[in-house]
C-alpha atoms as a PDB file:
ATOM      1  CA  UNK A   1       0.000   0.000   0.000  1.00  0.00           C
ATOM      2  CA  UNK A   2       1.071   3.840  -0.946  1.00  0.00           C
ATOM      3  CA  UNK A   3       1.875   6.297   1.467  1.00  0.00           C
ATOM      4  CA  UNK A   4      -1.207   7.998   0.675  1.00  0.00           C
ATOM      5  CA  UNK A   5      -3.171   5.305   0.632  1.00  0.00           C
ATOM      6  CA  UNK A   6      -2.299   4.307   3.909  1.00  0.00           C
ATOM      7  CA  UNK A   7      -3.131   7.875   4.961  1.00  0.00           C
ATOM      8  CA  UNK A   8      -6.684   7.576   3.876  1.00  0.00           C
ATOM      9  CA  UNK A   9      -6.840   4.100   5.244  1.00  0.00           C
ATOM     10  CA  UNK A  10      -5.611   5.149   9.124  1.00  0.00           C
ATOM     11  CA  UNK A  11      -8.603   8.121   8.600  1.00  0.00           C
ATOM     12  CA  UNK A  12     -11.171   5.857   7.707  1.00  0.00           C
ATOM     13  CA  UNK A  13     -10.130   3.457  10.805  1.00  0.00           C
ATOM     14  CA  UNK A  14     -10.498   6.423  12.857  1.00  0.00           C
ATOM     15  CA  UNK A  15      -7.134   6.303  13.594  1.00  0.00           C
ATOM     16  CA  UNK A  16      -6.010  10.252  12.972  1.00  0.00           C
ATOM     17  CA  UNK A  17      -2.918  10.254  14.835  1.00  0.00           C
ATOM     18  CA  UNK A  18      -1.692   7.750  12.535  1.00  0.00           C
ATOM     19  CA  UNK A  19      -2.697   9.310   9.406  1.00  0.00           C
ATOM     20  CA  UNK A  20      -0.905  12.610  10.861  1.00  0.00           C
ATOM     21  CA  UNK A  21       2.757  10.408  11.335  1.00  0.00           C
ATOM     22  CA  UNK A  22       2.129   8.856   7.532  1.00  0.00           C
ATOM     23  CA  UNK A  23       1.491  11.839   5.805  1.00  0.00           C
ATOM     24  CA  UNK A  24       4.268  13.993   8.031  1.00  0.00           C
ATOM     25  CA  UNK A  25       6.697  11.075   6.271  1.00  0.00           C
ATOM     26  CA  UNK A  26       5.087  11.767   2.853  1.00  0.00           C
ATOM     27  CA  UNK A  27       5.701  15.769   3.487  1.00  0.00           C
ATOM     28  CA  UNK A  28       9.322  14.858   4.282  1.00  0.00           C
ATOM     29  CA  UNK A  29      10.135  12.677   1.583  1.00  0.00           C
ATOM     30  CA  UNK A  30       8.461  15.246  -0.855  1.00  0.00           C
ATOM     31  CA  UNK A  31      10.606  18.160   0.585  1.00  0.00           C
ATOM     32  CA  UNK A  32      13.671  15.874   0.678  1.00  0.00           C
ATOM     33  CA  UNK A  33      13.131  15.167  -3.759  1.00  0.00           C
ATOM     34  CA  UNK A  34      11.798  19.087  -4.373  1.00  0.00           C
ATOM     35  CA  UNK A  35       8.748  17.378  -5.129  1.00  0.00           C
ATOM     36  CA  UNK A  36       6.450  20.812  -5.133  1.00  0.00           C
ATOM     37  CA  UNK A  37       3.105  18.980  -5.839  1.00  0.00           C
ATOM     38  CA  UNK A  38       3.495  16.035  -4.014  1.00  0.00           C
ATOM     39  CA  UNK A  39       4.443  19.028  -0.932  1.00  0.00           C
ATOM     40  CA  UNK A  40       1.355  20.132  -1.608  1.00  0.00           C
ATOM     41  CA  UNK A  41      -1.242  17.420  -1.602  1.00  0.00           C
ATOM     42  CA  UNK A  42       0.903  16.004   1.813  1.00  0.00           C
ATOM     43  CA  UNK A  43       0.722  19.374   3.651  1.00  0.00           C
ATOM     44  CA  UNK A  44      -3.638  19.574   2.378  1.00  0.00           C
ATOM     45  CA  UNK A  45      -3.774  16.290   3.756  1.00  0.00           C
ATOM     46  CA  UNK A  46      -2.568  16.823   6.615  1.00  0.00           C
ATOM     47  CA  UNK A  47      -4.273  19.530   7.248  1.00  0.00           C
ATOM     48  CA  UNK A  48      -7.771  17.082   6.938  1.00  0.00           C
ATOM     49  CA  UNK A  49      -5.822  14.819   8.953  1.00  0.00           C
ATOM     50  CA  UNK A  50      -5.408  17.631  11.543  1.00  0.00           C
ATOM     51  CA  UNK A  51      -9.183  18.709  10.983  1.00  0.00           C
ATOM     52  CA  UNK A  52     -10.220  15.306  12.175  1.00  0.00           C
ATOM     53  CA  UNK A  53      -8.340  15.612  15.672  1.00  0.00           C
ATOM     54  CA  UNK A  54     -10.009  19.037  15.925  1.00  0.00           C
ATOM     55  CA  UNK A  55      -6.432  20.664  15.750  1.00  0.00           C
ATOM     56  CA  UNK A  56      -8.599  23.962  13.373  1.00  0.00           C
ATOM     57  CA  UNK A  57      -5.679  26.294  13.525  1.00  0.00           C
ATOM     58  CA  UNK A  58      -2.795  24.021  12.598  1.00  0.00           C
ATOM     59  CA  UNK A  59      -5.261  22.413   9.894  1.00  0.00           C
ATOM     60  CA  UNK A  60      -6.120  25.694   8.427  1.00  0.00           C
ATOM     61  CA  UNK A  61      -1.820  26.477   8.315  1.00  0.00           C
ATOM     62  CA  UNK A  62      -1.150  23.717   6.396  1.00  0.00           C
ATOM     63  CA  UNK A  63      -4.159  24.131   3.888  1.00  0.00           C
ATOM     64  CA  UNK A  64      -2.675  27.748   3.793  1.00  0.00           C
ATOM     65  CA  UNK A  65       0.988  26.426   2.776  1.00  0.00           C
ATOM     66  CA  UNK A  66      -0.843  24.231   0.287  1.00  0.00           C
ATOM     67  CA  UNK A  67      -2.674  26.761  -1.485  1.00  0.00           C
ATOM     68  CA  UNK A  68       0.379  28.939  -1.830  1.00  0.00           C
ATOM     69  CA  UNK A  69       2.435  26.001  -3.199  1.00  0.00           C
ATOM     70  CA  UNK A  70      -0.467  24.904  -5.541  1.00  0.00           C
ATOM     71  CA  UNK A  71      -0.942  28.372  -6.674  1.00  0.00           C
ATOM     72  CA  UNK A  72       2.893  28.930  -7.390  1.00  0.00           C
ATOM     73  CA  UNK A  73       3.022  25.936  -9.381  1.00  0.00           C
ATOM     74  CA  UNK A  74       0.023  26.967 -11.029  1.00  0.00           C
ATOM     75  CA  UNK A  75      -1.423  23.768 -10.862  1.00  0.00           C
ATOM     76  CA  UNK A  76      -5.367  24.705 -11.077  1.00  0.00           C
ATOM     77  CA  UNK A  77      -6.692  21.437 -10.374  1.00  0.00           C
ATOM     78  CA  UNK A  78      -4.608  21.023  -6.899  1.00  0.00           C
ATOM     79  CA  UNK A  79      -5.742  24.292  -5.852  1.00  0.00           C
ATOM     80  CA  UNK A  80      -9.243  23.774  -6.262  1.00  0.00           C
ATOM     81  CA  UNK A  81      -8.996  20.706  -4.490  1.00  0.00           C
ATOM     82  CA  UNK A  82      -7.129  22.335  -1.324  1.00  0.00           C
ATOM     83  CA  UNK A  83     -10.102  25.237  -1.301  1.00  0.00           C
ATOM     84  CA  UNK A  84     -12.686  22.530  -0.903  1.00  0.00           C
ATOM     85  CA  UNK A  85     -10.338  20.721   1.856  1.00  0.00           C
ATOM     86  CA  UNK A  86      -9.901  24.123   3.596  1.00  0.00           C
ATOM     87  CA  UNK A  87     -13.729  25.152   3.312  1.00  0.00           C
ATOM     88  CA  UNK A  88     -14.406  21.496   5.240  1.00  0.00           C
ATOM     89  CA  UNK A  89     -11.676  22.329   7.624  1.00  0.00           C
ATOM     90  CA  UNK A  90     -13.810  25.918   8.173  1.00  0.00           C
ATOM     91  CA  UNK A  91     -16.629  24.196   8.374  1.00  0.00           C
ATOM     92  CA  UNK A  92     -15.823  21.770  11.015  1.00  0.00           C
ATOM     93  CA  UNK A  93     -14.260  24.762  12.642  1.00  0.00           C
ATOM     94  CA  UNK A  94     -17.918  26.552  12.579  1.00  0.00           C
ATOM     95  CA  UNK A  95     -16.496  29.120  10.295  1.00  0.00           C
ATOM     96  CA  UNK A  96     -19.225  29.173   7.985  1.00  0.00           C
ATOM     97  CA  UNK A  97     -17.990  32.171   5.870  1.00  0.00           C
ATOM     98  CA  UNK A  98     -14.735  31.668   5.727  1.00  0.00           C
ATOM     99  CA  UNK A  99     -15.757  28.056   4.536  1.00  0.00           C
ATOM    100  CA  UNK A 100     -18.200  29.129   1.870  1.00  0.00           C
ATOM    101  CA  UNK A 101     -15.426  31.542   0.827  1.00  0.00           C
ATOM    102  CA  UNK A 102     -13.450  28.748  -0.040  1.00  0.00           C
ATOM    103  CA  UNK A 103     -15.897  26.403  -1.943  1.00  0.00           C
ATOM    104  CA  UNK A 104     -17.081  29.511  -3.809  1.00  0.00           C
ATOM    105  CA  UNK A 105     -13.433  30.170  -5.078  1.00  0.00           C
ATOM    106  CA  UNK A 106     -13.081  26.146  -5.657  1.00  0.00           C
ATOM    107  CA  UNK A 107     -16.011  25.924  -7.109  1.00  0.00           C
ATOM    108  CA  UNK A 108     -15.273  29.021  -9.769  1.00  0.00           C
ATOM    109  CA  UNK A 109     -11.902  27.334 -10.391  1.00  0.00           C
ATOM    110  CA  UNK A 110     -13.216  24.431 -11.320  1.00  0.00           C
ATOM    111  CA  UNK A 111     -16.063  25.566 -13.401  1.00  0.00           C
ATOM    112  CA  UNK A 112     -13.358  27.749 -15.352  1.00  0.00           C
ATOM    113  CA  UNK A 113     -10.991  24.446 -16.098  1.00  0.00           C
ATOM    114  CA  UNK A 114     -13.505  21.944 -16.237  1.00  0.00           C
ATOM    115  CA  UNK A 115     -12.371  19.932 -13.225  1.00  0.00           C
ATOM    116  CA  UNK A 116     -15.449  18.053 -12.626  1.00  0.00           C
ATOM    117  CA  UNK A 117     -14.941  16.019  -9.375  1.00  0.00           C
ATOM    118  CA  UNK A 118     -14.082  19.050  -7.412  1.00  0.00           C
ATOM    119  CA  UNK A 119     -17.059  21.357  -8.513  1.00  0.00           C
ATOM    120  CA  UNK A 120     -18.863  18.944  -7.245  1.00  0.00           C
ATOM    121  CA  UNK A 121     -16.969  18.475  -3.611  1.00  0.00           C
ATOM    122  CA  UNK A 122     -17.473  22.698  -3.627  1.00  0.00           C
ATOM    123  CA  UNK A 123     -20.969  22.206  -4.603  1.00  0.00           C
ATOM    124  CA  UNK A 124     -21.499  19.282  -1.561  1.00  0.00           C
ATOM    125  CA  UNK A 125     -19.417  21.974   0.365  1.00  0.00           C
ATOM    126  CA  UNK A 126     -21.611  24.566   0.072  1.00  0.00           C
ATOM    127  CA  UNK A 127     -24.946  22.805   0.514  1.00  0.00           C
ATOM    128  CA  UNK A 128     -23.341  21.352   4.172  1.00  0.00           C
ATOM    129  CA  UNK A 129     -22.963  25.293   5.178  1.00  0.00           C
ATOM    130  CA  UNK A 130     -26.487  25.721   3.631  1.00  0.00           C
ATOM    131  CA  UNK A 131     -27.913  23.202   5.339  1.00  0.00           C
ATOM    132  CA  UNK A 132     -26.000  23.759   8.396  1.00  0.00           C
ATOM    133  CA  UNK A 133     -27.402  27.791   8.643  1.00  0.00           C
ATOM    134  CA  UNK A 134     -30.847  26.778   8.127  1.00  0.00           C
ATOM    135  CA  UNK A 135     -31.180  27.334   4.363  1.00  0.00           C
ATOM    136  CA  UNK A 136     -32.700  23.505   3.674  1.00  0.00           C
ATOM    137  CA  UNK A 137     -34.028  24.334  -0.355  1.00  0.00           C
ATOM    138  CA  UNK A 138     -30.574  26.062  -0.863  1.00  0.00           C
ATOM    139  CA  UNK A 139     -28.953  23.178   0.322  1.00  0.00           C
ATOM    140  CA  UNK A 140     -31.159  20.585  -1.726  1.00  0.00           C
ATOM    141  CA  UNK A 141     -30.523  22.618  -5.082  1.00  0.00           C
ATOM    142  CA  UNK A 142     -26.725  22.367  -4.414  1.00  0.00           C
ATOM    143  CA  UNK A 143     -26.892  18.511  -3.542  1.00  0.00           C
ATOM    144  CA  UNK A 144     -28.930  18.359  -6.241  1.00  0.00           C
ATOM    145  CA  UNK A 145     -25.775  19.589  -8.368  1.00  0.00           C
ATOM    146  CA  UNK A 146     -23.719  17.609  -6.760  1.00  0.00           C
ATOM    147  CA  UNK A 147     -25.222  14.093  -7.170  1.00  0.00           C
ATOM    148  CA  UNK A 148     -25.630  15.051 -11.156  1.00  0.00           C
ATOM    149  CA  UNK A 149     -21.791  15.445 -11.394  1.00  0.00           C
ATOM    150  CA  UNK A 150     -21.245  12.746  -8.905  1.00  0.00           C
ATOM    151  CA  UNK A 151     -23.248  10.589 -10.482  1.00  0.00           C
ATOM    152  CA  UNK A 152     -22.055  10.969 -13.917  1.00  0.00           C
ATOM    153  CA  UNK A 153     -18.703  10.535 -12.948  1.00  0.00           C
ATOM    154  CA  UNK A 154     -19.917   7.030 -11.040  1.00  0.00           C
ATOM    155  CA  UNK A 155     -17.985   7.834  -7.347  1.00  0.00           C
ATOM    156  CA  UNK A 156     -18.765   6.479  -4.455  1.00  0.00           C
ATOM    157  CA  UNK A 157     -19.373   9.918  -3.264  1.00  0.00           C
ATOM    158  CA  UNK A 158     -22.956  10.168  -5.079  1.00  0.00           C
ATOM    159  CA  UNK A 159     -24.558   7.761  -2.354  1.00  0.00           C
ATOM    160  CA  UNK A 160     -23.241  10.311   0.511  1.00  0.00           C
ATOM    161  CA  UNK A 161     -25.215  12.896  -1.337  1.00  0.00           C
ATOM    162  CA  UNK A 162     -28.109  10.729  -2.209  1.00  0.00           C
ATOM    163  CA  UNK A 163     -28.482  10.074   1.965  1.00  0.00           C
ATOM    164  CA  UNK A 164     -28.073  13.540   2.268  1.00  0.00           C
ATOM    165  CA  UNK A 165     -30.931  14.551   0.731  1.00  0.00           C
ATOM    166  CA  UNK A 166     -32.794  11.740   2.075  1.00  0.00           C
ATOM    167  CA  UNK A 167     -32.510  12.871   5.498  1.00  0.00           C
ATOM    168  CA  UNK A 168     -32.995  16.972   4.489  1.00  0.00           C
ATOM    169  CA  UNK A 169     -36.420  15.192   2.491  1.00  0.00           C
ATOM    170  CA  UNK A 170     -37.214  12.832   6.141  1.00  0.00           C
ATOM    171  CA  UNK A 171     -36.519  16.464   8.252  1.00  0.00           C
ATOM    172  CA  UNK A 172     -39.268  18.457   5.641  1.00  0.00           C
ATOM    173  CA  UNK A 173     -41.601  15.584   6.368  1.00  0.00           C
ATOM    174  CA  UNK A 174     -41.325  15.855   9.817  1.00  0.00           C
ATOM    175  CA  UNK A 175     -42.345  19.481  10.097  1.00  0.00           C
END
């Protein structure tokens, strides 16, 4: 298994702490072979990593090293994908402006290059905030979004969004 795969796989156990030691190996060996993009994705991962232990501040650093990186490489695609990890990391942090800041810049990024998979994460983004701030049609019309581009591009993230908008239809029942 990858380094970054076995990144993913300590988050998914739950095991953060792990993740965080992984990808802080990854960020070395990057830094070590002047491996800019590779620096990049490591430091945006661990900053999700970070998110996960609740650890906002140093999460939103690292996110903030990646963007600069991503944006000095001029790598369009990487940078969209580190605004949608920092707008989660805002999120989680209940900063729900900064957070929509992000997606909203991630989400015109990707419109503009045509980077599919990560106007939809800024799209999911957003409607979480929506939701989250008691805007529940706003929401739906941006999961709505979402699960088109999800689903066309047949990831596992279109059942997530399909749930989603099972529970925000179950919570409109219920009133």
């Amino acid at each position: 298994m990858s380094t970054p795969a076995l990144h993913v796989a300590y988050a998914r156990l739950g095991r953060p702490e792990e993740a965080i030691t992984t990808l802080e190996l990854a960020l070395n060996s990057c830094r070590e072979a002047h491996y800019r993009a590779g620096e990049a994705a490591a430091l945006d991962s661990l900053g999700l990593a970070l998110c996960l232990t609740e650890r906002y501040d140093d999460a939103t650093e690292h996110h903030r090293q990646a963007l600069a990186l991503a944006r000095d490489i001029g790598d369009p695609g990487l940078e969209a994908d580190i605004l949608n990890s920092s707008g989660e990391t805002f999120n989680a942090a209940g900063q729900p402006d900064d957070a929509q800041a992000c997606h909203d810049s991630a989400l015109a990024l990707a419109r503009t290059h045509g980077i599919r998979h990560e106007e939809a994460r800024a799209l999911d983004g957003l409607a979480q905030i929506l939701h989250n701030t008691g805007h529940p049609a706003d929401a739906r019309a941006r999961w709505h979004e979402a699960l088109a581009i999800y689903t066309e591009l047949s990831v596992p993230e279109a059942a997530t969004v399909r749930t989603q908008l099972g529970d925000l239809q179950r919570l409109v029942l219920l009133r």
